[in-house]
PDB file of N, CA and C in Angstrom:
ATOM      1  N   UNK A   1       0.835  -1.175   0.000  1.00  0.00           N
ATOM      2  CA  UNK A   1       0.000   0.000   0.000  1.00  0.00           C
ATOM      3  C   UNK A   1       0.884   1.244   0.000  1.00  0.00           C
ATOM      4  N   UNK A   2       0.225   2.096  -1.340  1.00  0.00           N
ATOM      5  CA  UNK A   2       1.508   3.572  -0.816  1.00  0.00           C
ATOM      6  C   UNK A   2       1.111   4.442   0.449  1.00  0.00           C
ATOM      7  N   UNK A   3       2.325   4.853   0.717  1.00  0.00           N
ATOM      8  CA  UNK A   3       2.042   5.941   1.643  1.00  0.00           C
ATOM      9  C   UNK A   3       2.041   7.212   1.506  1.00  0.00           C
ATOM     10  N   UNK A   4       1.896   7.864   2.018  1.00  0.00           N
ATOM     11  CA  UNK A   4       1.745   9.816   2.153  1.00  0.00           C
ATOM     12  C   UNK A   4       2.551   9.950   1.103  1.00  0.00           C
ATOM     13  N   UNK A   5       3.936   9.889   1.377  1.00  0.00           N
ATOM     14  CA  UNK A   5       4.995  10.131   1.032  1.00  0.00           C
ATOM     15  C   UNK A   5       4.957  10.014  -0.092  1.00  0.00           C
ATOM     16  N   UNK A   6       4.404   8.958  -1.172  1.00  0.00           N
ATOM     17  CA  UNK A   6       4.290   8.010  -2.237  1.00  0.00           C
ATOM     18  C   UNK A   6       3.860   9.221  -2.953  1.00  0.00           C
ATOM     19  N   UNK A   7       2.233   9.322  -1.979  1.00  0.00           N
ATOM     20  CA  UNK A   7       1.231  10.384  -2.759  1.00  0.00           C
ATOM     21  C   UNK A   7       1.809  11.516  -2.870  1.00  0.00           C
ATOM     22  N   UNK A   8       2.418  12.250  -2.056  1.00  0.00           N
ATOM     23  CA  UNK A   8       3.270  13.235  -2.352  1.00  0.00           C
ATOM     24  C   UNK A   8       4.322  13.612  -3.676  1.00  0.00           C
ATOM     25  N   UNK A   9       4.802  12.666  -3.763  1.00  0.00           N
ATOM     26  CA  UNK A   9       5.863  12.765  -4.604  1.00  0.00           C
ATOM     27  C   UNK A   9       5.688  12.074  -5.569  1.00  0.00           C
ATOM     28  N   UNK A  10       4.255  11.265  -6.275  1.00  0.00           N
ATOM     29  CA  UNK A  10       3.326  11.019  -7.260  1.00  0.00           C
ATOM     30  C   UNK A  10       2.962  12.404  -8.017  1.00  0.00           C
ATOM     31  N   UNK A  11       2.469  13.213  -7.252  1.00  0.00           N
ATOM     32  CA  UNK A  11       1.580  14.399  -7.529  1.00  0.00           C
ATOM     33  C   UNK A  11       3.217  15.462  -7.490  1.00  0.00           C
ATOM     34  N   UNK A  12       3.593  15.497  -6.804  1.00  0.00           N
ATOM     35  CA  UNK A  12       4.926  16.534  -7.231  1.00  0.00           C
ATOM     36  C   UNK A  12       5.198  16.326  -8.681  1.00  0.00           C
ATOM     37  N   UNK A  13       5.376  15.006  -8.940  1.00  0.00           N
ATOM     38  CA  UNK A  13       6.180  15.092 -10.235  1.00  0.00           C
ATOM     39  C   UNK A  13       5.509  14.672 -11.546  1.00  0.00           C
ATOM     40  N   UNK A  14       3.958  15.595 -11.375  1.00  0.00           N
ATOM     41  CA  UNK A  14       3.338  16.080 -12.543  1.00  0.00           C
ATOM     42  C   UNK A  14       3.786  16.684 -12.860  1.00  0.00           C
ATOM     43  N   UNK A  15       3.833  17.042 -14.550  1.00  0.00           N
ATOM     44  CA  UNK A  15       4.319  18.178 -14.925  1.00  0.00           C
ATOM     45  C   UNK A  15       3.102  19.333 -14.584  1.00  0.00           C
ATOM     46  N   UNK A  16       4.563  20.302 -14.568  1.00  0.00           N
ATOM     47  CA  UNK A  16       3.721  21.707 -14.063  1.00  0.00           C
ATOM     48  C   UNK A  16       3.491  22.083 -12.646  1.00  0.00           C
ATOM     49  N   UNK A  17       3.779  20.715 -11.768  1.00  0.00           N
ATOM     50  CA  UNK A  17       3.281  21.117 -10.443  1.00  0.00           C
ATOM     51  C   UNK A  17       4.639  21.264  -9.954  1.00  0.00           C
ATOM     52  N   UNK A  18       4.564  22.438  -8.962  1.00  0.00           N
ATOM     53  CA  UNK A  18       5.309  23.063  -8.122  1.00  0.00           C
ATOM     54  C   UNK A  18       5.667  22.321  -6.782  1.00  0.00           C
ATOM     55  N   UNK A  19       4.573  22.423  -6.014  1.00  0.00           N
ATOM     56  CA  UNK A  19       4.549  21.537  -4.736  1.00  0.00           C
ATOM     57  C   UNK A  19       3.234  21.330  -4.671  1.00  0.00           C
ATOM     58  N   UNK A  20       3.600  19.881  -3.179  1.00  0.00           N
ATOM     59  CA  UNK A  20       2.532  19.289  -3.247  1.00  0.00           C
ATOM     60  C   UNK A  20       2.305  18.865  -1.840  1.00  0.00           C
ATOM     61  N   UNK A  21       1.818  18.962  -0.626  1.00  0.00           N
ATOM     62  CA  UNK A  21       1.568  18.791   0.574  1.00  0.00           C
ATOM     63  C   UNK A  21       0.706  18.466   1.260  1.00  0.00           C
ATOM     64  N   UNK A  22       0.402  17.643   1.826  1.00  0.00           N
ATOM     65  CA  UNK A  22      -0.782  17.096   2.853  1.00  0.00           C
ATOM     66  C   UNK A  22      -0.404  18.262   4.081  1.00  0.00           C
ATOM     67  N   UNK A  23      -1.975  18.653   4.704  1.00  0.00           N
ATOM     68  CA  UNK A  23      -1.508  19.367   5.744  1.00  0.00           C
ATOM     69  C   UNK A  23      -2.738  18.896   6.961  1.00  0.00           C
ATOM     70  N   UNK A  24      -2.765  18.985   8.224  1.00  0.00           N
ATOM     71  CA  UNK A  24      -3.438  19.010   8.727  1.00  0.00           C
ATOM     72  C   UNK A  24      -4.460  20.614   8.596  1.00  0.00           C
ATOM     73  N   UNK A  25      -5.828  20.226   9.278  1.00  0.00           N
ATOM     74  CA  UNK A  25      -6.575  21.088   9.023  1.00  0.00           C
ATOM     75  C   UNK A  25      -6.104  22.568  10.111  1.00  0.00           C
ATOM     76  N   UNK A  26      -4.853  22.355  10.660  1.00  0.00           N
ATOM     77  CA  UNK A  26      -4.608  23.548  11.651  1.00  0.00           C
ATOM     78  C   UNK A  26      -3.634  24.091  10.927  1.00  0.00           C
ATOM     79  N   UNK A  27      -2.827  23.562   9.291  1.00  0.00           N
ATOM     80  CA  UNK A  27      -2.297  24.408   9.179  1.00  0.00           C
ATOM     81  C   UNK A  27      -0.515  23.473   9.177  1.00  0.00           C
ATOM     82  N   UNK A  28      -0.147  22.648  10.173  1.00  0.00           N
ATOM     83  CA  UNK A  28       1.142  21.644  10.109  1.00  0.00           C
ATOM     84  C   UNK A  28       0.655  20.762   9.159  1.00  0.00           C
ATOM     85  N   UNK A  29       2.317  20.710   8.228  1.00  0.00           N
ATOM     86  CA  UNK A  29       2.479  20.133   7.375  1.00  0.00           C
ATOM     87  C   UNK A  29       2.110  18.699   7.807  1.00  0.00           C
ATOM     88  N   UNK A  30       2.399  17.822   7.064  1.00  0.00           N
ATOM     89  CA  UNK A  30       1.797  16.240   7.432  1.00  0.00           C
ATOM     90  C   UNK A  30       3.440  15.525   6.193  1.00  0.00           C
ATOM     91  N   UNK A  31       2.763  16.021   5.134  1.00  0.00           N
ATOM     92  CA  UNK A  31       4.054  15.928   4.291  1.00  0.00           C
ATOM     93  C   UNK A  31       4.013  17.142   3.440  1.00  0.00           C
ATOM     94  N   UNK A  32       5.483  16.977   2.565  1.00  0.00           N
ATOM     95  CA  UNK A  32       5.395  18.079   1.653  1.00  0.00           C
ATOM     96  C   UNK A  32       6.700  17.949   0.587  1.00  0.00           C
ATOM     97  N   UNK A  33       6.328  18.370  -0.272  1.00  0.00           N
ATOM     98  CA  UNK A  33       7.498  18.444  -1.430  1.00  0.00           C
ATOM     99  C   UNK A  33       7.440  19.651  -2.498  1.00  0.00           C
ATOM    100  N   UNK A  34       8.455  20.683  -2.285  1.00  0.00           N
ATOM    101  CA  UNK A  34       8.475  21.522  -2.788  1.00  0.00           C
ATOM    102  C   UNK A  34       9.660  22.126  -3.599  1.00  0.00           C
ATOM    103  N   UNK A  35       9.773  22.816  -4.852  1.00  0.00           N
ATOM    104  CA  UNK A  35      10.788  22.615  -5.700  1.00  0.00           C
ATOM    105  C   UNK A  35      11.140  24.362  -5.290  1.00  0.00           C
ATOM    106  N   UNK A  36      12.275  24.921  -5.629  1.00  0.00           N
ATOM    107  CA  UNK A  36      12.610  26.019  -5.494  1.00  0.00           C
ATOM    108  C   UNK A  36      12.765  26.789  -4.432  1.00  0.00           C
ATOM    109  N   UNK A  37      12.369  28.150  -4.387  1.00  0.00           N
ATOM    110  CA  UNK A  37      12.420  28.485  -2.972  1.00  0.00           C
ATOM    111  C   UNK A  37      11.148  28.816  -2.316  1.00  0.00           C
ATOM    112  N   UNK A  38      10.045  28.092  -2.890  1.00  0.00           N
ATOM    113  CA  UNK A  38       8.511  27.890  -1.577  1.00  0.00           C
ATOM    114  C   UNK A  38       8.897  27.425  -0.667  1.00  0.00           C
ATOM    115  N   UNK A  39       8.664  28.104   0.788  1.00  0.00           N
ATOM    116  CA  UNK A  39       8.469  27.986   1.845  1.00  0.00           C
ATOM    117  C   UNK A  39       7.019  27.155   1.882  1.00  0.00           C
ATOM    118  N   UNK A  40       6.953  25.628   1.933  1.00  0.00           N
ATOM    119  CA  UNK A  40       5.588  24.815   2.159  1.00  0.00           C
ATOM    120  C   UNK A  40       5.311  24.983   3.677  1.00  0.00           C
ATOM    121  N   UNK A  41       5.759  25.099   4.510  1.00  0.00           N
ATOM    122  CA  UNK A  41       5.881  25.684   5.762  1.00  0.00           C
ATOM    123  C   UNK A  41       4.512  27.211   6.156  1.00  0.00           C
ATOM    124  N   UNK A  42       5.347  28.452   5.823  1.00  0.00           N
ATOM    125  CA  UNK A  42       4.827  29.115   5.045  1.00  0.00           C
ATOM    126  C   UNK A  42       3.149  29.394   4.862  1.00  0.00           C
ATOM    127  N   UNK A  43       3.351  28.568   3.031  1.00  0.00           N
ATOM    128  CA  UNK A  43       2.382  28.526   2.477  1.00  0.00           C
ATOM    129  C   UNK A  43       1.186  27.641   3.195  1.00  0.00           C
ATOM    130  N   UNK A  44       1.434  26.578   3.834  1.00  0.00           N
ATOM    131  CA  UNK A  44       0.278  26.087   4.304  1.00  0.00           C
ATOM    132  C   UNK A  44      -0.279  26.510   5.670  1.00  0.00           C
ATOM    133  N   UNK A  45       0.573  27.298   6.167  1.00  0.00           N
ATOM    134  CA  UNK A  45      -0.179  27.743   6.923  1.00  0.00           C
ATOM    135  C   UNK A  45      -1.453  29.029   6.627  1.00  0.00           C
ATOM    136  N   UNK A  46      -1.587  29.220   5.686  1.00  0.00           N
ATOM    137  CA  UNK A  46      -2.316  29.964   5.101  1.00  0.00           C
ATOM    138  C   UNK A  46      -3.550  29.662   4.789  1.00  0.00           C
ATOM    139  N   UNK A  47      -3.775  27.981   4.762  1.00  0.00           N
ATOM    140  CA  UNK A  47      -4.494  27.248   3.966  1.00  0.00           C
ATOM    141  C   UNK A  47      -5.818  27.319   5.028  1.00  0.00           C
ATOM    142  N   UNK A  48      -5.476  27.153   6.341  1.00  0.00           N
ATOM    143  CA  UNK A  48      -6.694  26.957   7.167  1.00  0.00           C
ATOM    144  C   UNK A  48      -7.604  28.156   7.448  1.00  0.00           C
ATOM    145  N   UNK A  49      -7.364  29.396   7.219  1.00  0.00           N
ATOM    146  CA  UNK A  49      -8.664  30.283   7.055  1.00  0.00           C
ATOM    147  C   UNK A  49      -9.393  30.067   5.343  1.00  0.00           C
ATOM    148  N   UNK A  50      -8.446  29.968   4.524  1.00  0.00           N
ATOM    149  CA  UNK A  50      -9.249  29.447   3.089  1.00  0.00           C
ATOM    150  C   UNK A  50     -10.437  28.308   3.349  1.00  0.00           C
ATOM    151  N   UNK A  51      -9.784  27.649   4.093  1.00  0.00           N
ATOM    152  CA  UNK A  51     -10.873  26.320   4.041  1.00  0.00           C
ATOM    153  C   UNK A  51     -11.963  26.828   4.703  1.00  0.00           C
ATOM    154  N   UNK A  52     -11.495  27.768   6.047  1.00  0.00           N
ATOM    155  CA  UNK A  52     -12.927  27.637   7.024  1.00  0.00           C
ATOM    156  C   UNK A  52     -14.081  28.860   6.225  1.00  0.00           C
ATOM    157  N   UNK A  53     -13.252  29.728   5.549  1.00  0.00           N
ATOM    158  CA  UNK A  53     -13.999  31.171   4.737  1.00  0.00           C
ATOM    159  C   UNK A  53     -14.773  30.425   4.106  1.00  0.00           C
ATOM    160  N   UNK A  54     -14.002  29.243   3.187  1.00  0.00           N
ATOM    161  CA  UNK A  54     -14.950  28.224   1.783  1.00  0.00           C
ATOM    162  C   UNK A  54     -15.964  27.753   2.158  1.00  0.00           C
ATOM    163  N   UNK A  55     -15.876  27.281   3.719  1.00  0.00           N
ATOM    164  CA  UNK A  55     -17.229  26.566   4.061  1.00  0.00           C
ATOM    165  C   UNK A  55     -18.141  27.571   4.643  1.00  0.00           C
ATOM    166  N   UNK A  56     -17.689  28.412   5.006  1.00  0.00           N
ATOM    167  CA  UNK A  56     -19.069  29.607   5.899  1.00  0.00           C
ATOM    168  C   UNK A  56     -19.808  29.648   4.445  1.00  0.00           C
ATOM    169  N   UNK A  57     -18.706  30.050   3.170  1.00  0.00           N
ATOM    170  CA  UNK A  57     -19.368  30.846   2.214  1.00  0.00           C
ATOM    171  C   UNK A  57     -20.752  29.567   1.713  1.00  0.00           C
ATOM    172  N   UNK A  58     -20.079  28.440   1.716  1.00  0.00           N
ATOM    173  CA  UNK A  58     -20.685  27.204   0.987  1.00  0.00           C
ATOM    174  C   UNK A  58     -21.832  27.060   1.668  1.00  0.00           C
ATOM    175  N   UNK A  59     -21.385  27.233   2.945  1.00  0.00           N
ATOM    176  CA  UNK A  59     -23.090  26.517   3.713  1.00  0.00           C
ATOM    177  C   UNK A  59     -23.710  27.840   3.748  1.00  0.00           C
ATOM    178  N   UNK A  60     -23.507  28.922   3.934  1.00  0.00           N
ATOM    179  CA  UNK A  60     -24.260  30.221   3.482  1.00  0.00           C
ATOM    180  C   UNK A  60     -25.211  30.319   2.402  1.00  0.00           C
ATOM    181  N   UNK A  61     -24.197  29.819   0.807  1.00  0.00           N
ATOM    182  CA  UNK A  61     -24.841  29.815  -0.281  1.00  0.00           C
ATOM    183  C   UNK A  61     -25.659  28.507  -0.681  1.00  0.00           C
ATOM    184  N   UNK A  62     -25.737  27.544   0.183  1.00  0.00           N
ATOM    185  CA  UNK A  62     -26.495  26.434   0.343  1.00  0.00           C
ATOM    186  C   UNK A  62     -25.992  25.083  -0.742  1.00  0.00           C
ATOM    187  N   UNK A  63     -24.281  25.444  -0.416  1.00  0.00           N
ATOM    188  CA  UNK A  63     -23.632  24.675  -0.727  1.00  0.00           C
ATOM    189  C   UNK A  63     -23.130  23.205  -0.174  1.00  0.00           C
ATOM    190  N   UNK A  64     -22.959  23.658   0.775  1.00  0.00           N
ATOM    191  CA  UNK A  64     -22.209  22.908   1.516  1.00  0.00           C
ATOM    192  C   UNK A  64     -20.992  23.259   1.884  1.00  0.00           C
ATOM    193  N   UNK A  65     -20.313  22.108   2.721  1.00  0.00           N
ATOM    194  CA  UNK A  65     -19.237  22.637   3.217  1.00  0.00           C
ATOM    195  C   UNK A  65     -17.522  22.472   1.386  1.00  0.00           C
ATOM    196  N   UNK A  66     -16.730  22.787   1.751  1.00  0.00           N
ATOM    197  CA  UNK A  66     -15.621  22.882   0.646  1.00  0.00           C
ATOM    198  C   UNK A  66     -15.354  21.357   0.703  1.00  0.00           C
ATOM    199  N   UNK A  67     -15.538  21.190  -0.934  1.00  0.00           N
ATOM    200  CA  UNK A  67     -14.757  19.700  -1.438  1.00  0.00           C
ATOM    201  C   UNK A  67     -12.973  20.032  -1.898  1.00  0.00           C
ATOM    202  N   UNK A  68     -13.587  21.193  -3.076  1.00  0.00           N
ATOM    203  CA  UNK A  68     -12.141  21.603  -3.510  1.00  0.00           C
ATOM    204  C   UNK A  68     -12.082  23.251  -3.954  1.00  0.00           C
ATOM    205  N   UNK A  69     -10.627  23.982  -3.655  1.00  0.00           N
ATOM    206  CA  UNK A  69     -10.964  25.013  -4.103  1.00  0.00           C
ATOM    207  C   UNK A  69      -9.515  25.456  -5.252  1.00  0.00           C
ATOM    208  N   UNK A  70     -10.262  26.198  -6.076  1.00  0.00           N
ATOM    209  CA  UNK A  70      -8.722  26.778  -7.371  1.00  0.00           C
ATOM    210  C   UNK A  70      -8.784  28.081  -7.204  1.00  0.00           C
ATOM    211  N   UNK A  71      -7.744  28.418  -6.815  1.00  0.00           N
ATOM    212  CA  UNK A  71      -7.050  30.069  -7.251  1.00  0.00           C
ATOM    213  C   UNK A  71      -6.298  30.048  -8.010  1.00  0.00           C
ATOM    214  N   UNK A  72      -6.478  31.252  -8.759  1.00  0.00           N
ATOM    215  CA  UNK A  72      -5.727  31.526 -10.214  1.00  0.00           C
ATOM    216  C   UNK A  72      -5.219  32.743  -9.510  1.00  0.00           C
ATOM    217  N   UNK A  73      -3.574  32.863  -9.470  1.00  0.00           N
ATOM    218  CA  UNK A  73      -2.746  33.765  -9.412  1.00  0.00           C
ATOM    219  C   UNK A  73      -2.412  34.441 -10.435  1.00  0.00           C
ATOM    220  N   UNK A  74      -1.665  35.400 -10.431  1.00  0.00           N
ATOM    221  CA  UNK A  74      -0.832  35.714 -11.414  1.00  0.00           C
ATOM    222  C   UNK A  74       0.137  34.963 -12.291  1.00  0.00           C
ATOM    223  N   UNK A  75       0.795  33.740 -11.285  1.00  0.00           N
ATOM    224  CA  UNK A  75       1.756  33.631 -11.715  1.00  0.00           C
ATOM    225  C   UNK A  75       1.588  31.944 -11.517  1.00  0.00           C
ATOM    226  N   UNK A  76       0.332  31.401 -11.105  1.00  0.00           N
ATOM    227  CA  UNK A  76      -0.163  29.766 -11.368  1.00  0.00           C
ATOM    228  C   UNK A  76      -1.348  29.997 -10.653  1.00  0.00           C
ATOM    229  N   UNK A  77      -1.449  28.275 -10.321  1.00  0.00           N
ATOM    230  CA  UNK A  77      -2.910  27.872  -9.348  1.00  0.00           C
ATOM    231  C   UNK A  77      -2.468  27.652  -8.277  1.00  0.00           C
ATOM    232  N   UNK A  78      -3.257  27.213  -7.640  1.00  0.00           N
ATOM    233  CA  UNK A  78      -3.506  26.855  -6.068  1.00  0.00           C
ATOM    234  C   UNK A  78      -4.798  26.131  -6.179  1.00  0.00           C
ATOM    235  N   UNK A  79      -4.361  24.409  -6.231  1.00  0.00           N
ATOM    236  CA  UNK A  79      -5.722  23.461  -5.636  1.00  0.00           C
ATOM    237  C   UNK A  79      -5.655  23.194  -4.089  1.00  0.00           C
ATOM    238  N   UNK A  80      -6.908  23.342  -3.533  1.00  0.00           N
ATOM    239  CA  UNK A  80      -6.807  22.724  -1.693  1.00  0.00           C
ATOM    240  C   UNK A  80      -7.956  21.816  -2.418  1.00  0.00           C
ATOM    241  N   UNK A  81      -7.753  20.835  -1.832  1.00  0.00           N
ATOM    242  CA  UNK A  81      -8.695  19.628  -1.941  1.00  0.00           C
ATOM    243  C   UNK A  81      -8.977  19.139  -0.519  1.00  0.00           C
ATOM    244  N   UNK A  82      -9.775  18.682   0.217  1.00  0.00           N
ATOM    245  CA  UNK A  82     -10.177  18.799   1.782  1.00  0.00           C
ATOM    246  C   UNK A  82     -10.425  17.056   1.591  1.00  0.00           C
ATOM    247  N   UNK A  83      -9.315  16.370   2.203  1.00  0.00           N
ATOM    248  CA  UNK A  83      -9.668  14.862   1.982  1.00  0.00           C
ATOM    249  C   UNK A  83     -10.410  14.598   3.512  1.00  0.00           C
ATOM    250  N   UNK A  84     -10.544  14.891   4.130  1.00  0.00           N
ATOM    251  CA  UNK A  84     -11.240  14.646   5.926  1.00  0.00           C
ATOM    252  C   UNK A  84     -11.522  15.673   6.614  1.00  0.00           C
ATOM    253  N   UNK A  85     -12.274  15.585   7.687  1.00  0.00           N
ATOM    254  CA  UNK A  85     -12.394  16.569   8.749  1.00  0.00           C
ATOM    255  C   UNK A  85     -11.067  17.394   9.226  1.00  0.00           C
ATOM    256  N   UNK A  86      -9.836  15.700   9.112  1.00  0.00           N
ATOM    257  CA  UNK A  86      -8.635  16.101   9.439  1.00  0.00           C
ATOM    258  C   UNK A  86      -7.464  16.663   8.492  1.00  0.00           C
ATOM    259  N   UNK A  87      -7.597  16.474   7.321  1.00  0.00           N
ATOM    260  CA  UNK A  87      -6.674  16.653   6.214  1.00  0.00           C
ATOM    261  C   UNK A  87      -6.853  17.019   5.372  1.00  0.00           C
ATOM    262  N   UNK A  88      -6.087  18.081   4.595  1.00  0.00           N
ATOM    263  CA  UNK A  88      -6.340  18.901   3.144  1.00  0.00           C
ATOM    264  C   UNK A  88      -4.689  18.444   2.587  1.00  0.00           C
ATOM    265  N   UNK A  89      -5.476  18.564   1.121  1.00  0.00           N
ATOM    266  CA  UNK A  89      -4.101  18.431   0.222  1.00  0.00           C
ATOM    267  C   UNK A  89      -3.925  19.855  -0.325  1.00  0.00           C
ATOM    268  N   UNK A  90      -3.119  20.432  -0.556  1.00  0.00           N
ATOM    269  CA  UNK A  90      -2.784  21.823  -1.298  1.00  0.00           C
ATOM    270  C   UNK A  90      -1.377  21.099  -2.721  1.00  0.00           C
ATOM    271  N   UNK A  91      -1.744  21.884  -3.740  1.00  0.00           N
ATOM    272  CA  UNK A  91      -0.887  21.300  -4.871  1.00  0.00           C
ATOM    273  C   UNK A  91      -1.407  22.773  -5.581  1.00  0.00           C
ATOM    274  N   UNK A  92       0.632  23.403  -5.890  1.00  0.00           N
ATOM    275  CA  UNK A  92       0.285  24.459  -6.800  1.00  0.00           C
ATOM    276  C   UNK A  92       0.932  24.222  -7.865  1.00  0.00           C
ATOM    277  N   UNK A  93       0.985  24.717  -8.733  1.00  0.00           N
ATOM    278  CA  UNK A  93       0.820  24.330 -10.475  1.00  0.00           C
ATOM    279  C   UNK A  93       1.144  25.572 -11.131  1.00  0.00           C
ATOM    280  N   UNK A  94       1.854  25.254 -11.844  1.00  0.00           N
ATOM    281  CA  UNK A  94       2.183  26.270 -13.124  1.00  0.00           C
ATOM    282  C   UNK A  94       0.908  27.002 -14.077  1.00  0.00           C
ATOM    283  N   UNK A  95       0.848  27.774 -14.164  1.00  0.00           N
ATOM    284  CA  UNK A  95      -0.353  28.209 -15.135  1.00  0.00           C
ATOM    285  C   UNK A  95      -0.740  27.015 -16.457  1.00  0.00           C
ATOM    286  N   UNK A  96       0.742  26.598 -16.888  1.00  0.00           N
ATOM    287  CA  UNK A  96       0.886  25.726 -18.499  1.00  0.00           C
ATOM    288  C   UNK A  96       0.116  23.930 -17.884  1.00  0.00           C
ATOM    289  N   UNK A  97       0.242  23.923 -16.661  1.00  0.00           N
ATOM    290  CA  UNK A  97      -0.171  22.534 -16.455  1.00  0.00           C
ATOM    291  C   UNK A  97      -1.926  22.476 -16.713  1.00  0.00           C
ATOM    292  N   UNK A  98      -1.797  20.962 -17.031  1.00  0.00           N
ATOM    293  CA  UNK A  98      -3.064  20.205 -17.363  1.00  0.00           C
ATOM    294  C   UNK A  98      -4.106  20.559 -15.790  1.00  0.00           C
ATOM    295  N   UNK A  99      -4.577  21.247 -15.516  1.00  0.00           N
ATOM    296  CA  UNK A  99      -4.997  21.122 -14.690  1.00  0.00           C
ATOM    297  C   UNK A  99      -6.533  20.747 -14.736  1.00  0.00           C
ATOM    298  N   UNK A 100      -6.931  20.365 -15.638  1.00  0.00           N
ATOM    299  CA  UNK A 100      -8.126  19.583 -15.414  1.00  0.00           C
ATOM    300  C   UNK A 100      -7.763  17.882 -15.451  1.00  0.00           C
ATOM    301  N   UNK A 101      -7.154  17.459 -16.192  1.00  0.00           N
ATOM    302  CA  UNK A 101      -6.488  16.297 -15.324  1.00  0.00           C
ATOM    303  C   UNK A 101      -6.231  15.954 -14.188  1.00  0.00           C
ATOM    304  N   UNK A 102      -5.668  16.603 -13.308  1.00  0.00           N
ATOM    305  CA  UNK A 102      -5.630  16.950 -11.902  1.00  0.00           C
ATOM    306  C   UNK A 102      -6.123  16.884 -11.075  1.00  0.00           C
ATOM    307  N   UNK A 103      -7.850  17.623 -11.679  1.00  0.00           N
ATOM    308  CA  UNK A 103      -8.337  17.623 -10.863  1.00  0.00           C
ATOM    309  C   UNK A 103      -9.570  16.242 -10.549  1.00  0.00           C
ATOM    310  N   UNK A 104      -9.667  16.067 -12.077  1.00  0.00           N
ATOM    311  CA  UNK A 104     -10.426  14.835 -12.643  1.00  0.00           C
ATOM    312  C   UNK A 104      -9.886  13.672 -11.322  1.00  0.00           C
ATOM    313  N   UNK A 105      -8.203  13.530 -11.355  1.00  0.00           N
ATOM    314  CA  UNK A 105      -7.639  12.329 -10.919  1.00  0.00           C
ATOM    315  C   UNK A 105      -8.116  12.443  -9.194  1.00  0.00           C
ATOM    316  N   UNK A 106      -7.865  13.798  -8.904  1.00  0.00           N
ATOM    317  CA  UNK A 106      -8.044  14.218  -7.169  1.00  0.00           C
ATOM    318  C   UNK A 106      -9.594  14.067  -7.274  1.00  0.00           C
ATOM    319  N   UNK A 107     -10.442  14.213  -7.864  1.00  0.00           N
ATOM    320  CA  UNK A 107     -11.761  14.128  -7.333  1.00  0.00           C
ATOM    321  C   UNK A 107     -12.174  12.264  -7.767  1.00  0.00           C
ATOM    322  N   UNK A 108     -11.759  12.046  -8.482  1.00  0.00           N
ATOM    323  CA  UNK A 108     -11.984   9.923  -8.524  1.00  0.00           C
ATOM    324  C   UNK A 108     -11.559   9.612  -7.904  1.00  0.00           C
ATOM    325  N   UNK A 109     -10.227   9.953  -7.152  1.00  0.00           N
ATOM    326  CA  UNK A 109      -9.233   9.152  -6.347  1.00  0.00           C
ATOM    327  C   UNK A 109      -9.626   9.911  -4.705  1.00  0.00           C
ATOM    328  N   UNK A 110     -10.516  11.023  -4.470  1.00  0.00           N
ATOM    329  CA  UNK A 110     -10.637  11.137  -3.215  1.00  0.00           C
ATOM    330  C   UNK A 110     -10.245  10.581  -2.074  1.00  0.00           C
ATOM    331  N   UNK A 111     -11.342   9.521  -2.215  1.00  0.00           N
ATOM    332  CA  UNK A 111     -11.578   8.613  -0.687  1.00  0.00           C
ATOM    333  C   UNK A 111     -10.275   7.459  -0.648  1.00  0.00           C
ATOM    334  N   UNK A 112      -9.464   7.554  -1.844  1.00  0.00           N
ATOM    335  CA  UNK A 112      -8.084   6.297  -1.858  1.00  0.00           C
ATOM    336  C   UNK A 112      -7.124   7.453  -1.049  1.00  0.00           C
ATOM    337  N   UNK A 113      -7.102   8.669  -1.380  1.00  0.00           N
ATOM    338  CA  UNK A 113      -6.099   9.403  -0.630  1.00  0.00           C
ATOM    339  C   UNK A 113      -6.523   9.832   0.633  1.00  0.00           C
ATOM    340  N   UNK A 114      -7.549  10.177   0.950  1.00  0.00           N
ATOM    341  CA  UNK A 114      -8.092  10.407   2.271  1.00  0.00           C
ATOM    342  C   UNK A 114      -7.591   9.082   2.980  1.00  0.00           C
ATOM    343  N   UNK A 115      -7.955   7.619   2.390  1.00  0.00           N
ATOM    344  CA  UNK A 115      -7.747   6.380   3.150  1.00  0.00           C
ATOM    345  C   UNK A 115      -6.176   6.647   3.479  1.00  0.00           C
ATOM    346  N   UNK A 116      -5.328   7.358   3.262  1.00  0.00           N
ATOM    347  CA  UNK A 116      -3.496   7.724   3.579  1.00  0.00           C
ATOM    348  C   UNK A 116      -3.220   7.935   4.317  1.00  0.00           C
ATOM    349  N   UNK A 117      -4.194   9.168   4.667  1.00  0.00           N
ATOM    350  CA  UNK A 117      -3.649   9.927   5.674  1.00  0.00           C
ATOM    351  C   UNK A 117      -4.319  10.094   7.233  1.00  0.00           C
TER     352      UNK A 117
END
């Protein structure tokens, strides 16, 4: 069976993707793999008001709570994908990457990566 680690560095070495990190929902890394000089450290700590804003907004707009969310930067994306109560994946990406592939694979493969971590 793979582990975190596996999944991590599966999804790193898409093309186009930058980094790729499991984090807990407070924000500590869980794992992470990052090319250049991203601070995944940092960056995921950032991740846990995104998630909790996504869900006020979701169950507000009679959504529900956040499955997955994309920001388009200037300069790429930003997927958070929320595999548990306890765990989000964050994976950022080059503008040029396939990113509907991506996301296709993270939303079929959900509940196999949630089962990881």
């Amino acid at each position: 069976m793979p582990t975190i680690s596996d999944l991590v560095g599966a999804i790193r070495t898409r093309e186009g993707v930058e980094a790729a990190a499991i984090l807990g929902r407070d924000g500590l890394l869980i794992d992470s793999q990052a090319g250049g000089q991203l601070d995944a450290e940092q960056i995921a700590a950032h991740v846990p008001s995104i998630v909790q804003f996504a869900d006020e907004f979701g169950v507000a707009a009679g959504r529900g709570v956040l499955q997955t969310a994309i920001m388009e930067h200037e300069h790429g994306m930003a997927v958070i994908s929320c595999l548990s109560a306890d765990a989000v994946l964050l994976v950022l990406v080059q503008p040029t990457a396939n990113l509907g592939q991506l996301l296709y694979e993270l939303r079929r493969n959900r509940a196999n990566i949630a089962a990881l971590v």
